[in-house]
Protein backbone atom coordinates (compact mmCIF):
# COMPACT_ATOMS: atom_id res chain seq x y z
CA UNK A 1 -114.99 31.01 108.31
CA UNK A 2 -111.77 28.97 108.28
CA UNK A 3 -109.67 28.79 111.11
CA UNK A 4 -105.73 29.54 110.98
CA UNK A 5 -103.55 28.52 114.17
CA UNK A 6 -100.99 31.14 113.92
CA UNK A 7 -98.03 30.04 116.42
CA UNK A 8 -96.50 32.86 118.03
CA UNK A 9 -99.25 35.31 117.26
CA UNK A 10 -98.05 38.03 119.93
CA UNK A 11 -95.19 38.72 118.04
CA UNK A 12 -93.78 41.29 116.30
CA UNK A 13 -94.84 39.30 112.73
CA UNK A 14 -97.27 37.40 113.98
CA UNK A 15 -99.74 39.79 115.47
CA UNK A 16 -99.58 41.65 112.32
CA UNK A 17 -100.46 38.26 110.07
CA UNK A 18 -103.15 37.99 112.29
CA UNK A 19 -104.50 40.84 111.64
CA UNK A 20 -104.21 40.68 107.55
CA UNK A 21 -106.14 36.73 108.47
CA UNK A 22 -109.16 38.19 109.83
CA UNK A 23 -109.12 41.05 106.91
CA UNK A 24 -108.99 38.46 104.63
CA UNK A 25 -111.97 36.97 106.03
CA UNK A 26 -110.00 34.22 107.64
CA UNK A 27 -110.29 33.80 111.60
CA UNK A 28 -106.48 33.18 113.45
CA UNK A 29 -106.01 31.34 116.05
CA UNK A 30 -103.29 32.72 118.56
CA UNK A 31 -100.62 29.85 120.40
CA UNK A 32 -97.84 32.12 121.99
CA UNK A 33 -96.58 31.68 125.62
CA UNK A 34 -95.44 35.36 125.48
CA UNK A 35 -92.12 34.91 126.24
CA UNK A 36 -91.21 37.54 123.74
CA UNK A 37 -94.62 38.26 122.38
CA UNK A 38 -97.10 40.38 123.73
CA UNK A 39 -100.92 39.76 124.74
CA UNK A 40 -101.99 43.16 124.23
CA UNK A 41 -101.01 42.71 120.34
CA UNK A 42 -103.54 39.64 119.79
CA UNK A 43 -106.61 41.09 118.63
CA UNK A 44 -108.04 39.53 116.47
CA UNK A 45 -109.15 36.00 117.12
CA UNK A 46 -109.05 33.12 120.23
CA UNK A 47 -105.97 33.13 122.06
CA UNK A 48 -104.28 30.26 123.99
CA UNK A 49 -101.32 30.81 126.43
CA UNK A 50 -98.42 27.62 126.09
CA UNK A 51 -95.68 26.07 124.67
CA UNK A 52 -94.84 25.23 121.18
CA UNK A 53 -93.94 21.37 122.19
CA UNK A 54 -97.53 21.42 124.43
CA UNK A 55 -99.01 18.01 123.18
CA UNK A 56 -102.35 18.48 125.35
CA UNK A 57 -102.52 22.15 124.24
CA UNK A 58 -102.24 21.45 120.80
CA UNK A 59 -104.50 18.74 120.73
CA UNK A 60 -107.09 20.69 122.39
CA UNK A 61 -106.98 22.99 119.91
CA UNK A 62 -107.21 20.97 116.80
CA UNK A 63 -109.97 19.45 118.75
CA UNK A 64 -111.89 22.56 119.62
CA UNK A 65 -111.37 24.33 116.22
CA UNK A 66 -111.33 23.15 112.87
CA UNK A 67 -107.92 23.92 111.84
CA UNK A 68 -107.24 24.35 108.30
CA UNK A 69 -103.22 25.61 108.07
CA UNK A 70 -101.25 26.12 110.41
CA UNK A 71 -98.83 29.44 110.40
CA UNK A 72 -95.54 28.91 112.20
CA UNK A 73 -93.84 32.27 113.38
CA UNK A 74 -92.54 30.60 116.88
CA UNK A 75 -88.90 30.65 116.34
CA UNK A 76 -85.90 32.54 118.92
CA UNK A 77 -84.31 34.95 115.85
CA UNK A 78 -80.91 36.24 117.14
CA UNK A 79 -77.93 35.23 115.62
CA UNK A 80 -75.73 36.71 118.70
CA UNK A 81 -77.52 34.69 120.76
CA UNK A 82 -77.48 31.73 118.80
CA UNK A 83 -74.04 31.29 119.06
CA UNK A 84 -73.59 31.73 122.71
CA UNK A 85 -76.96 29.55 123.69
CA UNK A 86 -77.05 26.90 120.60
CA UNK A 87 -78.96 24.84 122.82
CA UNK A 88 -81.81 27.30 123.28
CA UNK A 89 -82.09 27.29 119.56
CA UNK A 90 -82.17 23.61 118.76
CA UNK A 91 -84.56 22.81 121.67
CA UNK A 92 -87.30 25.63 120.19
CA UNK A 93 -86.38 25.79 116.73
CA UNK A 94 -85.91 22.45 115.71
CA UNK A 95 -87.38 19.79 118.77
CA UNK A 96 -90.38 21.85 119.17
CA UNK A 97 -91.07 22.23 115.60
CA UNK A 98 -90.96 18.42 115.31
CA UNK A 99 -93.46 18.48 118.38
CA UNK A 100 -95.35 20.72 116.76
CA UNK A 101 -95.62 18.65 113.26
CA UNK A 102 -96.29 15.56 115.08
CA UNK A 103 -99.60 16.93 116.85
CA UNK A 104 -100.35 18.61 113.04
CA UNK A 105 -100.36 14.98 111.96
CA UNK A 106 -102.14 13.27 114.22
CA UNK A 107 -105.16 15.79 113.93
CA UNK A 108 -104.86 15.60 110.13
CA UNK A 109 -103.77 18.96 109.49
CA UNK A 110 -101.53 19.01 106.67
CA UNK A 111 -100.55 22.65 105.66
CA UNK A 112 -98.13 24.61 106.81
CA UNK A 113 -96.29 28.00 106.23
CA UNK A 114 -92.99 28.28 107.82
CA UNK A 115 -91.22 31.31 108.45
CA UNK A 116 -87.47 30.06 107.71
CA UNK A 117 -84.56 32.72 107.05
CA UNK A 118 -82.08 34.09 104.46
CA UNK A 119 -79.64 32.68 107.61
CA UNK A 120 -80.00 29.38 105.56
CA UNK A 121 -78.25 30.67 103.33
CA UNK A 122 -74.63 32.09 105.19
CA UNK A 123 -72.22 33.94 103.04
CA UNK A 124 -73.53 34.63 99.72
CA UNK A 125 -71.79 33.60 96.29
CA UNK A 126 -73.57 35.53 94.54
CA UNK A 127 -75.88 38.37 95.02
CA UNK A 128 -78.67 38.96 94.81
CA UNK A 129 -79.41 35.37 95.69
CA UNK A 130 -81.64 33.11 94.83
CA UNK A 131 -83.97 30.06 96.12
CA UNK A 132 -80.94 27.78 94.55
CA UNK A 133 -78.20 29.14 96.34
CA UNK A 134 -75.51 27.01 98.26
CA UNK A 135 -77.39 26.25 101.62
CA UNK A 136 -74.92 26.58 103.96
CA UNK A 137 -75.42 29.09 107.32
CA UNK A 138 -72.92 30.30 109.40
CA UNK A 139 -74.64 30.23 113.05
CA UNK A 140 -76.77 28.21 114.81
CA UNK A 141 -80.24 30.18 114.21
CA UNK A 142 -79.34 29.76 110.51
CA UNK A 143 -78.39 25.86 111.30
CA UNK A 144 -82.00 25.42 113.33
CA UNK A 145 -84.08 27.01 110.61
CA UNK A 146 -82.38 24.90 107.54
CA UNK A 147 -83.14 21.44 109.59
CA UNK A 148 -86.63 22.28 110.30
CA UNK A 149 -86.83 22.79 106.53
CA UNK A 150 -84.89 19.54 105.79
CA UNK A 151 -87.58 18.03 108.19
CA UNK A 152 -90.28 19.82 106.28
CA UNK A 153 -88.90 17.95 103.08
CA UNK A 154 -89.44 14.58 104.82
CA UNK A 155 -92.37 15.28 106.00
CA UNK A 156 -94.36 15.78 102.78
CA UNK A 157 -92.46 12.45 101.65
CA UNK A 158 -93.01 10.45 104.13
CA UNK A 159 -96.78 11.82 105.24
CA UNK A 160 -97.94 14.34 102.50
CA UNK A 161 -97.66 17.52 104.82
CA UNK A 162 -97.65 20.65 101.91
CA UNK A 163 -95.57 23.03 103.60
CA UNK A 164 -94.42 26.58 102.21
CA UNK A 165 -91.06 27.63 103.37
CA UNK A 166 -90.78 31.51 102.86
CA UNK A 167 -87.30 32.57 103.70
CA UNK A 168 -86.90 35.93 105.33
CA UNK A 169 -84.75 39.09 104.62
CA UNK A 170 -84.63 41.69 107.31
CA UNK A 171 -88.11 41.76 108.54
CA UNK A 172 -88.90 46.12 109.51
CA UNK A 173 -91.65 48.66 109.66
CA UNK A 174 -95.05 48.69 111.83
CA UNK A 175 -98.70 48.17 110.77
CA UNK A 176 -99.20 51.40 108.19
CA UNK A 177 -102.28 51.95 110.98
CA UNK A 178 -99.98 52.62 113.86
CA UNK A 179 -101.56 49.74 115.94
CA UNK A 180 -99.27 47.33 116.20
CA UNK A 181 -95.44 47.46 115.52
CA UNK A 182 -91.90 46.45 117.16
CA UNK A 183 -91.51 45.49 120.65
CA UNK A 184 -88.90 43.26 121.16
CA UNK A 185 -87.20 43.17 125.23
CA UNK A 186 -84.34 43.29 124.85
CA UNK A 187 -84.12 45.19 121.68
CA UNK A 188 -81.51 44.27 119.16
CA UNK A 189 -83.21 44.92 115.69
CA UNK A 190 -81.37 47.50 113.64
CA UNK A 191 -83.99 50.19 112.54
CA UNK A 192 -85.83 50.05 116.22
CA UNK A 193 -82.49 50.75 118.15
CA UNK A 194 -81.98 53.81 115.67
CA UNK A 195 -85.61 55.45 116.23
CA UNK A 196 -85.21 54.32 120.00
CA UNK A 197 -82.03 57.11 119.76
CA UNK A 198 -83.63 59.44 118.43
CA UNK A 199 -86.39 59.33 120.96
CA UNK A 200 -84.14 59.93 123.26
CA UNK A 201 -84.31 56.30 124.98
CA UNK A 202 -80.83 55.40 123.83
CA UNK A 203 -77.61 57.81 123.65
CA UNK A 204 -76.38 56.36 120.47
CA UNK A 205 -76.83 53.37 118.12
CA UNK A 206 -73.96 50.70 117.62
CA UNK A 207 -72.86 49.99 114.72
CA UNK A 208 -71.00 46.20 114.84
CA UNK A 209 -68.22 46.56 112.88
CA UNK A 210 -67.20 49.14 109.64
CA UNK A 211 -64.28 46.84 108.15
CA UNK A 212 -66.50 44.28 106.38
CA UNK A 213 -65.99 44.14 102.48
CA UNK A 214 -68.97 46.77 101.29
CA UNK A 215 -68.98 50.57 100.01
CA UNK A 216 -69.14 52.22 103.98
CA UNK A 217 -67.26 49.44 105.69
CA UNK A 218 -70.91 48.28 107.43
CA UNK A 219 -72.91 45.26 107.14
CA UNK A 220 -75.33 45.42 104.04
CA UNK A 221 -78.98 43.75 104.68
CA UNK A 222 -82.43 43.91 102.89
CA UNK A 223 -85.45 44.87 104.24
CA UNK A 224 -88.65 44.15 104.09
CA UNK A 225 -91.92 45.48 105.48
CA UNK A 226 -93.83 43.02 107.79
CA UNK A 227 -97.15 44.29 105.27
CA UNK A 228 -95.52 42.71 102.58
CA UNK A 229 -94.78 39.44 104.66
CA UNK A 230 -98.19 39.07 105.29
CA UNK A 231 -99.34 39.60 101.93
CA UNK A 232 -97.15 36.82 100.67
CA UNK A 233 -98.37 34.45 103.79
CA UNK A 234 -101.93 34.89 102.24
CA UNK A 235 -100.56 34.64 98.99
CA UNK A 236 -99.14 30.98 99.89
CA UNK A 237 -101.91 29.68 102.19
CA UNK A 238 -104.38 30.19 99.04
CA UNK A 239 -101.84 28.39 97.18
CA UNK A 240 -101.99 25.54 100.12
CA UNK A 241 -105.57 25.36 100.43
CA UNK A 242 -106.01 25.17 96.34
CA UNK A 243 -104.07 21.35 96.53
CA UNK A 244 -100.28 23.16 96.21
CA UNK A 245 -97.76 20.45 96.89
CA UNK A 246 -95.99 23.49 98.67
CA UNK A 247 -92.84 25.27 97.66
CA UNK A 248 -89.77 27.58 98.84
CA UNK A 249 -89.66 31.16 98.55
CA UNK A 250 -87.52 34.34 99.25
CA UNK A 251 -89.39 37.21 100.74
CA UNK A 252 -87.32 40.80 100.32
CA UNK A 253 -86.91 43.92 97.92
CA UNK A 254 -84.14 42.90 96.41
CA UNK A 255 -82.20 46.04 97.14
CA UNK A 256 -79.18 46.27 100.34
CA UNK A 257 -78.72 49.30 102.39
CA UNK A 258 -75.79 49.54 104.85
CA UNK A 259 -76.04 50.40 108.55
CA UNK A 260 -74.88 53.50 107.43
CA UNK A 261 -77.17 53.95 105.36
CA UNK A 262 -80.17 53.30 107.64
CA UNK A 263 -79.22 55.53 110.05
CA UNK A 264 -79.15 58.37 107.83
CA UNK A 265 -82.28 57.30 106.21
CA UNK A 266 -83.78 57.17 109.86
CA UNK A 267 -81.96 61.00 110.51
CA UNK A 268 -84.15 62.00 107.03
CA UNK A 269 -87.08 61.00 108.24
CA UNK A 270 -87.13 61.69 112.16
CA UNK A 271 -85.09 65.30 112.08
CA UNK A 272 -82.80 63.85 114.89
CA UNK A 273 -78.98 63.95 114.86
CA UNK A 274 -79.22 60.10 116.40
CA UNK A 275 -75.48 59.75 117.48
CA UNK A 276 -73.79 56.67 116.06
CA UNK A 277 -70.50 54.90 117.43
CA UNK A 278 -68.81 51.75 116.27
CA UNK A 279 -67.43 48.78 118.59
CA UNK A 280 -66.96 45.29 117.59
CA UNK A 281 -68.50 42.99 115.34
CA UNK A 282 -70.82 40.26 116.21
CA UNK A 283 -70.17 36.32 115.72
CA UNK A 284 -71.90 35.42 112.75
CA UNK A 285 -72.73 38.10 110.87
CA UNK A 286 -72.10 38.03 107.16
CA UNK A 287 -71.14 40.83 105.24
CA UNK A 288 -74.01 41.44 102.59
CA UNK A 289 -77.33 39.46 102.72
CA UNK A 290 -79.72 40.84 99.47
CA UNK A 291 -82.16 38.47 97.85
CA UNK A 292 -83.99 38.08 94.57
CA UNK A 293 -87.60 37.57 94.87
CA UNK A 294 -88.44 37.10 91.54
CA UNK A 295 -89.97 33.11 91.86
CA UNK A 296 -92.61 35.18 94.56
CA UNK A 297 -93.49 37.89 92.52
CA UNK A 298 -93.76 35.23 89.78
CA UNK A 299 -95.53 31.94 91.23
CA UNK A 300 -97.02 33.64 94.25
CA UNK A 301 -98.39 36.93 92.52
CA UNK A 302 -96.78 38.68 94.99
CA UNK A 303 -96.54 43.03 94.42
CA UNK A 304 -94.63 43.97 97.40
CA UNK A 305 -96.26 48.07 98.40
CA UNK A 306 -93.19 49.22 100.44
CA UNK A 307 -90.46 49.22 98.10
CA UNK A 308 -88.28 51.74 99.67
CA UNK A 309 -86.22 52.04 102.75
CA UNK A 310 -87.75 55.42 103.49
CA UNK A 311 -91.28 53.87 103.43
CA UNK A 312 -90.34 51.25 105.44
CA UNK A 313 -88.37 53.62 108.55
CA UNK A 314 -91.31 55.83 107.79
CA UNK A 315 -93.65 53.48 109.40
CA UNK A 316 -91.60 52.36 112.04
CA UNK A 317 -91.29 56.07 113.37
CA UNK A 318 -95.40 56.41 113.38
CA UNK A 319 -95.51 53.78 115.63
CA UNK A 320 -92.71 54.18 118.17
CA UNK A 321 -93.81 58.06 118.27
CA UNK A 322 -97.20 56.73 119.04
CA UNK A 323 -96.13 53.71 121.68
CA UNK A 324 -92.85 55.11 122.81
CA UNK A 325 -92.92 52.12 125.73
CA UNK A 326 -94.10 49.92 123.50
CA UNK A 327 -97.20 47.97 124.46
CA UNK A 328 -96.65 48.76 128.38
CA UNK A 329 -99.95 50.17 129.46
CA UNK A 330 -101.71 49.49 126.61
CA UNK A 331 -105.05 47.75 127.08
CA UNK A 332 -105.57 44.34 125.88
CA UNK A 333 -108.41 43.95 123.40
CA UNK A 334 -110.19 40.74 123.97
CA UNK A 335 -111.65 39.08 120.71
CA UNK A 336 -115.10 37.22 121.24
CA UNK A 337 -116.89 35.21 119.23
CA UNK A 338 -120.47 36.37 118.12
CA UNK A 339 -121.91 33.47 119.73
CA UNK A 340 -120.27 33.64 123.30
């Protein structure tokens, strides 16, 4: 069975790629040091509690498992915050990537799948856009992710690491199962604040601003189901482990929907009012972020399943309904080897 080190497997991405690894007959291997993942979502494999930039750590596990890509969902991922606490993103993002890539090389592990960001990307010229688009973010989580990319670049120059870079729209939805989904504390993800309201747990959802340049006055994003994220991750580490040099990728449905608009998509589906008001905007948001994905569908093979926002919100709501608190209370499943 080959062994995946998935970094930041308690996640809200992560836990789910884990779980599409071992269905895929792969086995993960969990670093997170639950800072905003959670233990109770890592299921599915060995689990090791520490720091991205933990030399010893890491080199204990290459040592004790035989590592054959590494997954890298360990980033911070709020552009608010990013601009008020750069220096929380460049010491995670960027210096503890470079740890991280340093201990891959020394224990001769050479592929890697990065989760980067449409963030790279800042205000587009064009839209959809495309892998060749200007590069040129707006905010400093944007600004972290497009370094660790340039140093993924020199990397494979300078020491042959094949690295996929798949750049991120909105990631949304839960596992289609119910078992694992969003739990972010604090919660600032669009589509979880809006079923949180009409659970009851908020009195209204904010909307940041309705006098940016789109149809409703509200930011436009695209979204993308954290089932079809996975899919493409095992998509591009078969492309890795077949001798792929590696590439860059966009990974969304190609299709924007307001704030607006996802709050009455969420009122559709739930049968709740779910209250709205509007108050300022945020530093660093851009207007309208909508990607093409055609070089995935293309080079990857990639058939995205949840194509439509409804699908998407539809998921979401199974699993907050089900885990209202999130993963508070909920048991923790530990994995164990056959042999142990």
């Amino acid at each position: 069975m080959q062994e995946i080190l998935v970094v930041g497997g308690a996640g809200y991405i992560g836990s789910y790629m884990c779980k599409h690894l071992a269905g895929a007959g792969y086995l993960p291997v969990v670093l997170d040091n639950l800072a905003t993942g959670h233990r109770a979502a890592v299921r599915y494999g060995p689990f090791f509690k520490g720091d991205l930039d933990d030399r010893a750590l890491l080199e204990k596990i290459f040592h004790g498992h035989r590592i054959q890509a590494v997954m890298h969902f360990a980033a911070h991922c709020y552009v608010g915050e990013s601009v008020t606490d750069p220096a929380r993103y460049y010491r995670n993002n960027v210096a503890a990537t470079l740890s991280l890539l340093e201990s891959m090389r020394q224990a001769g592990v050479r592929h890697l799948i990065f989760s980067s960001s449409c963030a790279v990307y800042g205000e587009p010229l064009q839209v959809p856009m495309d892998e060749t688009h200007p590069l040129r973010p707006i905010n400093p989580y944007g600004r972290s992710k497009l370094m660790v990319e340039q140093m993924l670049e020199d990397f494979a120059s300078a020491y042959g690491l094949a690295a996929v870079r798949l750049r991120y729209f909105n990631a949304a939805g839960a596992d289609p199962e119910a078992s694992l989904g969003e739990d972010h504390r604090p919660e600032t993800h669009l589509i979880p604040l809006v079923l949180q309201v009409a659970l009851g747990q908020r009195p209204a959802v904010e909307i940041f601003g309705d006098d940016f340049s789109t149809t409703d006055g509200t930011c436009i994003r695209d979204y993308i189901h954290i089932a079809d994220l996975a899919q493409a991750h095992g998509l591009a580490l078969v492309r890795l482990l077949d001798g792929a040099s590696g590439g860059v990728f966009n990974l969304g449905n190609g299709n924007g929907y307001s704030v607006r608009e996802v709050i009455e998509t969420a009122r559709r589906v739930t049968g709740k009012s779910i209250p709205a008001r509007v108050v300022g905007r945020r530093d660093g948001d851009p207007s309208i972020l909508v990607g093409s994905c055609r070089k995935a569908r293309d080079e990857l093979g990639w058939q995205p399943r949840f194509g439509s926002l409804e699908s998407i919100v539809e998921t979401a709501w199974r699993w907050h309904c089900g885990h209202p608190c999130g993963y508070d209370g909920q048991q923790i499943m530990e994995w164990k080897a056959d042999h142990e």
